[in-house]
PDB file of N, CA and C in Angstrom:
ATOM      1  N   UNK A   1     153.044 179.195  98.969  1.00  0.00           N
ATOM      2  CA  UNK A   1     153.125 179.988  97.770  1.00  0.00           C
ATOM      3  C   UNK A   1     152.048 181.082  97.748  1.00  0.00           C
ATOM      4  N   UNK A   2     151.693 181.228  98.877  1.00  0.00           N
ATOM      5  CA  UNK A   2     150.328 182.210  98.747  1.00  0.00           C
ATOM      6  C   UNK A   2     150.914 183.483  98.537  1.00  0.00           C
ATOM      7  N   UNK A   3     151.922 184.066  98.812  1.00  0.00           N
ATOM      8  CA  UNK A   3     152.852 185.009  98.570  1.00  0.00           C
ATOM      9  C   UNK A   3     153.685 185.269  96.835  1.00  0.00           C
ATOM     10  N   UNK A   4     153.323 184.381  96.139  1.00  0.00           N
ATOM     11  CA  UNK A   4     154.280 184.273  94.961  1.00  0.00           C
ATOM     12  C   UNK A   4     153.050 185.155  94.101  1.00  0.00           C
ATOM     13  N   UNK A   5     154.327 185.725  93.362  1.00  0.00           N
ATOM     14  CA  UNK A   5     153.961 186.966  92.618  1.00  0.00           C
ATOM     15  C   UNK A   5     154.806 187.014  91.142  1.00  0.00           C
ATOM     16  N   UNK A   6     153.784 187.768  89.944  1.00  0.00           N
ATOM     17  CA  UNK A   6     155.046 187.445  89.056  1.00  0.00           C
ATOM     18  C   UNK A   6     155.795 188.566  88.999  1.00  0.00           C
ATOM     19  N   UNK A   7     156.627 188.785  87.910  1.00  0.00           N
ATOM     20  CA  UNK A   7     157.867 189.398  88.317  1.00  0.00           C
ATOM     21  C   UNK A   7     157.845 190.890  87.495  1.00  0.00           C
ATOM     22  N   UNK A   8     156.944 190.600  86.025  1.00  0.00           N
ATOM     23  CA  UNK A   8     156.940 191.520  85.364  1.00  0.00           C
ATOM     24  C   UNK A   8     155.640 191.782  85.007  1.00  0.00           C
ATOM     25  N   UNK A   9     154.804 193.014  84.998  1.00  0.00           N
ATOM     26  CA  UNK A   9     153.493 193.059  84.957  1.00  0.00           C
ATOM     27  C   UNK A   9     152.991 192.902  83.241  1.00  0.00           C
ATOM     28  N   UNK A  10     153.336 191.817  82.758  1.00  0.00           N
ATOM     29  CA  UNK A  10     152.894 191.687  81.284  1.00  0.00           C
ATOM     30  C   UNK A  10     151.737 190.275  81.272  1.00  0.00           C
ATOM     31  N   UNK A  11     150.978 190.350  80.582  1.00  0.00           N
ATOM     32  CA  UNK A  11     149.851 189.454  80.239  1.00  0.00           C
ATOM     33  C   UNK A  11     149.623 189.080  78.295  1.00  0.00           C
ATOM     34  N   UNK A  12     148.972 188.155  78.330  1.00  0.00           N
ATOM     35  CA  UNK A  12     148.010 188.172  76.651  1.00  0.00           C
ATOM     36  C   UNK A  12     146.949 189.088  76.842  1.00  0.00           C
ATOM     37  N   UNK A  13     146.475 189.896  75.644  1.00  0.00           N
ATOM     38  CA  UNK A  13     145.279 190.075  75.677  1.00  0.00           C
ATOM     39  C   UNK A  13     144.060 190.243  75.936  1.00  0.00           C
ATOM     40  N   UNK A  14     143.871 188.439  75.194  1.00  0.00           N
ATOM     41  CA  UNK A  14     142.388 188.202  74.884  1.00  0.00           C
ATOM     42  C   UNK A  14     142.438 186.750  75.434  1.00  0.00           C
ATOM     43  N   UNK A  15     141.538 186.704  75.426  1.00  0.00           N
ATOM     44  CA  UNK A  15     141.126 184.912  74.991  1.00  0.00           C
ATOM     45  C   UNK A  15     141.664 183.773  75.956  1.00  0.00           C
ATOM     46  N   UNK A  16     142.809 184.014  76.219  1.00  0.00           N
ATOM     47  CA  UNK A  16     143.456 182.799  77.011  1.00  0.00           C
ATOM     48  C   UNK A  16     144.590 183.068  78.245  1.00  0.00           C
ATOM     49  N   UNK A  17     144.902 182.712  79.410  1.00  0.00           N
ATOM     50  CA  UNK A  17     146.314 182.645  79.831  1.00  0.00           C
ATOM     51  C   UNK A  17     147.348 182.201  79.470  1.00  0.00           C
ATOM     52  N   UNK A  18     147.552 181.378  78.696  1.00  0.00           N
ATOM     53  CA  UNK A  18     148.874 180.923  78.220  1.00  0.00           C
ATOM     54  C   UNK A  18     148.494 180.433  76.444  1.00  0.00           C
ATOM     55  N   UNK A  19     149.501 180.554  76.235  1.00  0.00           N
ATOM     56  CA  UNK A  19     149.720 179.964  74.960  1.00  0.00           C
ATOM     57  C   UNK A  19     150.129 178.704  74.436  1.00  0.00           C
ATOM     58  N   UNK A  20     150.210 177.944  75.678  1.00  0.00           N
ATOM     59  CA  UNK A  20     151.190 176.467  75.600  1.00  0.00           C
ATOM     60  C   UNK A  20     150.399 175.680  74.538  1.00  0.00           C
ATOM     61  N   UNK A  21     148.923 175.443  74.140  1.00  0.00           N
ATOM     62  CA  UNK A  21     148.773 174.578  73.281  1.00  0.00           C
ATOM     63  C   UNK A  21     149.338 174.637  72.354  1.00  0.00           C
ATOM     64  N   UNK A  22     149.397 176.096  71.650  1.00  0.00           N
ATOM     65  CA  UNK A  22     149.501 176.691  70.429  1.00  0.00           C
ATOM     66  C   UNK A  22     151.061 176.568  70.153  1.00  0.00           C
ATOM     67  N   UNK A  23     152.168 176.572  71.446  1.00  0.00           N
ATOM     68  CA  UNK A  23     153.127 175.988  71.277  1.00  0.00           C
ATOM     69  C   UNK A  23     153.929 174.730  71.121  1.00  0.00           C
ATOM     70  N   UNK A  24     152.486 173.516  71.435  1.00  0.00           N
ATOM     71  CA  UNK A  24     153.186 172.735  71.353  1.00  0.00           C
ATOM     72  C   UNK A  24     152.816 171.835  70.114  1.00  0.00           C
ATOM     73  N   UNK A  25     151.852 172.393  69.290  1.00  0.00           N
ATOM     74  CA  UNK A  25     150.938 172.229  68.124  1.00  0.00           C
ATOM     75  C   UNK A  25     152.321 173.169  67.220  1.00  0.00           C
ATOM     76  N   UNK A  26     153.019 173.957  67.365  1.00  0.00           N
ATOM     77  CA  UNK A  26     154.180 174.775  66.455  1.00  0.00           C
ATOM     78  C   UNK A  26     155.224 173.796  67.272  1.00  0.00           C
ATOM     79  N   UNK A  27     155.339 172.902  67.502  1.00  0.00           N
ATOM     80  CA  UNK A  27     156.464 172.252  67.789  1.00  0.00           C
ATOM     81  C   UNK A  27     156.628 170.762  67.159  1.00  0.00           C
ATOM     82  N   UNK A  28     155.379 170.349  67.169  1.00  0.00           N
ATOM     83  CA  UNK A  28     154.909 168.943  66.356  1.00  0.00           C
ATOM     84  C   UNK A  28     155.453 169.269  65.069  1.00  0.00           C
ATOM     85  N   UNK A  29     154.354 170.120  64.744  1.00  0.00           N
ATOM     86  CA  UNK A  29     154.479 170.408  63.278  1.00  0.00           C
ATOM     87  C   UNK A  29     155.887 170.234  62.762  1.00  0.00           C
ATOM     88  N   UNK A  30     156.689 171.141  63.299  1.00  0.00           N
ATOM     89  CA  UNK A  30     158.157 171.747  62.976  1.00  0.00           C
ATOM     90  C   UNK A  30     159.393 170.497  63.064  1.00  0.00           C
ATOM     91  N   UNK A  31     158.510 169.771  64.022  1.00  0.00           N
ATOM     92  CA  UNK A  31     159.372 168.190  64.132  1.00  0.00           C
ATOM     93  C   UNK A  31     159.193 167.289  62.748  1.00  0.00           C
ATOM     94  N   UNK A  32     157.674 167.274  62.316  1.00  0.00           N
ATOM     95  CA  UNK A  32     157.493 166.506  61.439  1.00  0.00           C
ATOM     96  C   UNK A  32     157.566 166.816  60.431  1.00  0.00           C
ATOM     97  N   UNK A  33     157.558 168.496  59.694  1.00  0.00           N
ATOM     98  CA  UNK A  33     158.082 168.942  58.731  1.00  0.00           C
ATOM     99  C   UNK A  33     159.481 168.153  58.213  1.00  0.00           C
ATOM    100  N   UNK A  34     160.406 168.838  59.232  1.00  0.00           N
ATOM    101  CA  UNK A  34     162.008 168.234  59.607  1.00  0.00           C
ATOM    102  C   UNK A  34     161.958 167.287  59.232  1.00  0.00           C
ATOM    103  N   UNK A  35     161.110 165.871  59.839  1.00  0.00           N
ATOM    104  CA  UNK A  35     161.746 164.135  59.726  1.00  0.00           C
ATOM    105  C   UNK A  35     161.461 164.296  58.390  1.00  0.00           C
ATOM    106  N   UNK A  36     160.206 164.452  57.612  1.00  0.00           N
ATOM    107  CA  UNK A  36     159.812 164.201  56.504  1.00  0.00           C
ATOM    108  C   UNK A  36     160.543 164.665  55.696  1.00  0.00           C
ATOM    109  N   UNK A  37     161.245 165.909  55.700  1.00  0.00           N
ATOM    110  CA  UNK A  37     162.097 166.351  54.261  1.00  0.00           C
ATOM    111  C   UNK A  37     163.708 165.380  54.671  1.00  0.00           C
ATOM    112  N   UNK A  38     163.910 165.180  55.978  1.00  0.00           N
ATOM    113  CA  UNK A  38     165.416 164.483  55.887  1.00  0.00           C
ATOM    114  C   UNK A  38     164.859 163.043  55.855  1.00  0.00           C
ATOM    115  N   UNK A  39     163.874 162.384  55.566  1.00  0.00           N
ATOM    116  CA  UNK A  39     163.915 161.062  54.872  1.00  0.00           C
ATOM    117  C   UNK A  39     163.662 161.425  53.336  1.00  0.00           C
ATOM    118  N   UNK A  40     162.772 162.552  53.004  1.00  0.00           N
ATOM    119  CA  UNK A  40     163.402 162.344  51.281  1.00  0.00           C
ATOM    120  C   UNK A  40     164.605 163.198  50.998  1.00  0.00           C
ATOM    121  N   UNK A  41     165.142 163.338  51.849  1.00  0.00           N
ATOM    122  CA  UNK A  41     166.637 163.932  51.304  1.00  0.00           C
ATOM    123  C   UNK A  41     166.727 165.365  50.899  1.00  0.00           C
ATOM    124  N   UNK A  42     165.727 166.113  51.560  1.00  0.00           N
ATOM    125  CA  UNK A  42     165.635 167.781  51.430  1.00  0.00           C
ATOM    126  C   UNK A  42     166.346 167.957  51.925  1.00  0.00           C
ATOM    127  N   UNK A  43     168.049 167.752  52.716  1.00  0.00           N
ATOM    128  CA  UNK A  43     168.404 168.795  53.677  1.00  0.00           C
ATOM    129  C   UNK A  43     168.276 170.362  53.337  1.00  0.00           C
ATOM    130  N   UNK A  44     168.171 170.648  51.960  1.00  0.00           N
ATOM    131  CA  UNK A  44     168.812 172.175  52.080  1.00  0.00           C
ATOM    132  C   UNK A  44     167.273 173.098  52.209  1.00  0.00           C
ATOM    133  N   UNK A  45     165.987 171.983  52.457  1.00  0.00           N
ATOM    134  CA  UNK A  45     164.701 172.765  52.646  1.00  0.00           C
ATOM    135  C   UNK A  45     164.501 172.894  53.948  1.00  0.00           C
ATOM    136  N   UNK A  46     165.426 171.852  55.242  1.00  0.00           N
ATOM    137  CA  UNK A  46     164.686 171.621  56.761  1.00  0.00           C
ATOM    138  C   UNK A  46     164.412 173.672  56.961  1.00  0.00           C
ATOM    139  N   UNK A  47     163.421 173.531  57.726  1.00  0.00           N
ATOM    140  CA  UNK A  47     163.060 175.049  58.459  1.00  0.00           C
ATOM    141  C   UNK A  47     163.810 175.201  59.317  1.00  0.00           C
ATOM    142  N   UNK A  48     164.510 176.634  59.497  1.00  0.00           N
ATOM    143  CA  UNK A  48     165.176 177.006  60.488  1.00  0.00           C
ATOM    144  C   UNK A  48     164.552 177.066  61.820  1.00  0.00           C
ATOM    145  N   UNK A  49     163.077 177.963  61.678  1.00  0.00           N
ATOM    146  CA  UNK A  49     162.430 178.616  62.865  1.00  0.00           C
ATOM    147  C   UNK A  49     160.997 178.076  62.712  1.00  0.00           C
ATOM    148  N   UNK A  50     160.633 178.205  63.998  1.00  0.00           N
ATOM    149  CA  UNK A  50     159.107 177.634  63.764  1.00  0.00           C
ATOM    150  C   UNK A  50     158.282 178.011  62.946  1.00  0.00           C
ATOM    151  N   UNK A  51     158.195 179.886  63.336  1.00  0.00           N
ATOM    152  CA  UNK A  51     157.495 180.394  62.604  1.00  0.00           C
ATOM    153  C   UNK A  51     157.811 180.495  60.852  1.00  0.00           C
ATOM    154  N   UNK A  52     158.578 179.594  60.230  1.00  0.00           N
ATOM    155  CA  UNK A  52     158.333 179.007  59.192  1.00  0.00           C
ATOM    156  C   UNK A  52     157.322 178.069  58.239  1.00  0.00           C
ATOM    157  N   UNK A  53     157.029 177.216  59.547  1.00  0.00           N
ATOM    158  CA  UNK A  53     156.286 176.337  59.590  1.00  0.00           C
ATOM    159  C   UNK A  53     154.148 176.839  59.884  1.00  0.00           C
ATOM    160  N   UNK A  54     154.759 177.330  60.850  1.00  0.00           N
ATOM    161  CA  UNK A  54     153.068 178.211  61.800  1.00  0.00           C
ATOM    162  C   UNK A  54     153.155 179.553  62.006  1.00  0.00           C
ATOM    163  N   UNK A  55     152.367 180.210  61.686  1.00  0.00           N
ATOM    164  CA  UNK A  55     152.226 181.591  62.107  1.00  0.00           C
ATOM    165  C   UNK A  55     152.194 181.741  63.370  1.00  0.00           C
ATOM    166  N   UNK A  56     153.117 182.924  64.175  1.00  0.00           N
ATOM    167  CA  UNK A  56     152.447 183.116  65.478  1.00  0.00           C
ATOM    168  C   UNK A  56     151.348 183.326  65.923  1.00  0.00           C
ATOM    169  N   UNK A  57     150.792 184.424  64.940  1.00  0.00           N
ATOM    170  CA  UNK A  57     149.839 184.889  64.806  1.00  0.00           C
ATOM    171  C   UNK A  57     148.603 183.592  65.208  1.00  0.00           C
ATOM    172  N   UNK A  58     148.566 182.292  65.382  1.00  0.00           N
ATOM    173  CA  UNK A  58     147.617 181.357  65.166  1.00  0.00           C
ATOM    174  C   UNK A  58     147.948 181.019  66.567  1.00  0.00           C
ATOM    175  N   UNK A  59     148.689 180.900  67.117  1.00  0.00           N
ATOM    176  CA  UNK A  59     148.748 180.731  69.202  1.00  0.00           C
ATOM    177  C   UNK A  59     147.384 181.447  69.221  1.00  0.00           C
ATOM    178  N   UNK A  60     147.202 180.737  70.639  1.00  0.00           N
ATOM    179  CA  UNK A  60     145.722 181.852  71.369  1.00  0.00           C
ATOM    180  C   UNK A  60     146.387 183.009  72.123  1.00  0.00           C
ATOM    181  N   UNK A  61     145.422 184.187  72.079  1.00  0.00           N
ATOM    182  CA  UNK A  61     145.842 184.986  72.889  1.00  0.00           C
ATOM    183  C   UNK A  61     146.244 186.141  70.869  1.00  0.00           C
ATOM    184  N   UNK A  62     146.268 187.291  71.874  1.00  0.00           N
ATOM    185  CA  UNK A  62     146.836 188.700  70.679  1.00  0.00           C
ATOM    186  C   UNK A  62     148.234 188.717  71.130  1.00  0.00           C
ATOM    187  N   UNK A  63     149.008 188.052  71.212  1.00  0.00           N
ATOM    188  CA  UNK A  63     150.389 188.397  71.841  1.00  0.00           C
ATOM    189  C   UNK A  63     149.916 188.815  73.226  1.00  0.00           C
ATOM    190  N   UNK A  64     151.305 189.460  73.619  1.00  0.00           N
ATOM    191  CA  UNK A  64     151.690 190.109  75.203  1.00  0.00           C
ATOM    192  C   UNK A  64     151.884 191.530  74.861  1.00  0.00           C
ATOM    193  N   UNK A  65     151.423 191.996  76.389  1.00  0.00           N
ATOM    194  CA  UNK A  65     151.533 193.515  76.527  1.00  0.00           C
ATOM    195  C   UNK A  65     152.026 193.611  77.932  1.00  0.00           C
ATOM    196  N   UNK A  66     153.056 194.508  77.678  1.00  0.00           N
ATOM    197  CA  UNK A  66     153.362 195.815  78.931  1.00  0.00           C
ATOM    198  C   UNK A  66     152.120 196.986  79.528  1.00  0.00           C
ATOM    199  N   UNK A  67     151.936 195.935  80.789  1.00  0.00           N
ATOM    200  CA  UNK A  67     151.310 196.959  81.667  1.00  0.00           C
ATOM    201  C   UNK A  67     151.672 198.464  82.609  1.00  0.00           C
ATOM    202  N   UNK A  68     152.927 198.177  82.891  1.00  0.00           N
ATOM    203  CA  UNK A  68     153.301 198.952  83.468  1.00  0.00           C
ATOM    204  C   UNK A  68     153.290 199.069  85.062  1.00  0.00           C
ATOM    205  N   UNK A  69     154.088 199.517  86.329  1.00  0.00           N
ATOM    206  CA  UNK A  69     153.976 199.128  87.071  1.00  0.00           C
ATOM    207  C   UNK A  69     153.214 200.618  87.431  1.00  0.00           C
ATOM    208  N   UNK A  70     151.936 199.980  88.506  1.00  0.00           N
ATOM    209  CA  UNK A  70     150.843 200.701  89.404  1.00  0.00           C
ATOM    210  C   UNK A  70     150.715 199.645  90.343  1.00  0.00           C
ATOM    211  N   UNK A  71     151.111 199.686  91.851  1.00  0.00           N
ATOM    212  CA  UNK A  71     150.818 199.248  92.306  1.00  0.00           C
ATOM    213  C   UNK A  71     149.870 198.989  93.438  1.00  0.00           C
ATOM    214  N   UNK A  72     149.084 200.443  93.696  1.00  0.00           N
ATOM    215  CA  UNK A  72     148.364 201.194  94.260  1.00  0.00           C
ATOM    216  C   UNK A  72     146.780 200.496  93.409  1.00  0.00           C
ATOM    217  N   UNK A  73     146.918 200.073  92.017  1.00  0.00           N
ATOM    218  CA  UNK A  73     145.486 199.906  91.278  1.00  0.00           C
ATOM    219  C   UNK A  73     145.050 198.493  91.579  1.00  0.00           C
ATOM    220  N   UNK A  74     143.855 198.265  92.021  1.00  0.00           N
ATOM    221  CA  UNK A  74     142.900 197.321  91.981  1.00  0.00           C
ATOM    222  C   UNK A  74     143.687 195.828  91.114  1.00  0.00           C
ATOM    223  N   UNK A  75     143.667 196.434  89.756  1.00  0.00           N
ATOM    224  CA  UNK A  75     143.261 195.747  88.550  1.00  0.00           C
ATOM    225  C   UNK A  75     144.841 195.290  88.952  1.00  0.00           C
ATOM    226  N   UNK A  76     145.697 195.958  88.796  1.00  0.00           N
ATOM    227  CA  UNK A  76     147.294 195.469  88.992  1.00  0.00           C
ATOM    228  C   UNK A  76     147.688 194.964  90.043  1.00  0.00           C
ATOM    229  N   UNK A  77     146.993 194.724  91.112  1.00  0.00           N
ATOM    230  CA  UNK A  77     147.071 193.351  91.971  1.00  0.00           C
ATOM    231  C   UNK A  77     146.579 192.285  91.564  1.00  0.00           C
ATOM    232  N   UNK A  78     145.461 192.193  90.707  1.00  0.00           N
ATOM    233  CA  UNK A  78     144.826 190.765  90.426  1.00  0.00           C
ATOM    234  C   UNK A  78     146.132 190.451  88.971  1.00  0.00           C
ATOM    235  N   UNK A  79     146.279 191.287  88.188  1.00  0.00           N
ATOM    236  CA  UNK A  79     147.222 190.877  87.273  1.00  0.00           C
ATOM    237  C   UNK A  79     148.431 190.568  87.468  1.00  0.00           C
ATOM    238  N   UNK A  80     148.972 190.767  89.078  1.00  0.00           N
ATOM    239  CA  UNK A  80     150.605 190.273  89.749  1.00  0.00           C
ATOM    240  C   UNK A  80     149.943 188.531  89.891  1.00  0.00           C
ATOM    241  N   UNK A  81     149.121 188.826  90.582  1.00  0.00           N
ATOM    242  CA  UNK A  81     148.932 186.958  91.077  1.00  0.00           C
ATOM    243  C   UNK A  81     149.041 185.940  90.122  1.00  0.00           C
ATOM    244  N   UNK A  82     149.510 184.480  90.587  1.00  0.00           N
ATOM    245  CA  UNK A  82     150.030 183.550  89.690  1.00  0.00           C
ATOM    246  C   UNK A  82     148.655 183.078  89.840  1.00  0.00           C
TER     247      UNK A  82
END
C-alpha cells in the first residue's frame, strides 16, 4: 500500500483527521433519543436526522475543504497520502 493515494484532494481544517468520534457520539445519541420516545409512545416526535439531535457543528475538525488539484506543490503531496 505504499502507493495508495486518496482520490480527492479534500481535508478538515483544524484540529483533527477524522471526525469518527464525533460521529459515533451523533449516533448513540440519535439511537437513544429514538428508543426512549418509542417506549413512551412519542412516535410522531422520533428525529428524522441526526443533526436534530447534535449539531454538526460539535464533530472535531471546521468541516472539509476543497483543495484543489496542484500536483507539482510540496504541501499537495503530503495532503494525497493516506
Amino acid at each position: 500500500m505504499s502507493r495508495s493515494r486518496k482520490r480527492m484532494p479534500g481535508s478538515t481544517w483544524c484540529c483533527c483527521k477524522s471526525q469518527k468520534k464525533g460521529k459515533q457520539a451523533s449516533s448513540r445519541k440519535f439511537r437513544r433519543k429514538a428508543h426512549v420516545l418509542l417506549h413512551q409512545g412519542n412516535d410522531h416526535l422520533l428525529p428524522l436526522k441526526s443533526f436534530e439531535v447534535m449539531s454538526p457543528w460539535d464533530l472535531g475538525g471546521d468541516g472539509k475543504a476543497f483543495f484543489g488539484f496542484h500536483p507539482e506543490e510540496e504541501w499537495y503531496v503530503k495532503l494525497m497520502r493516506k
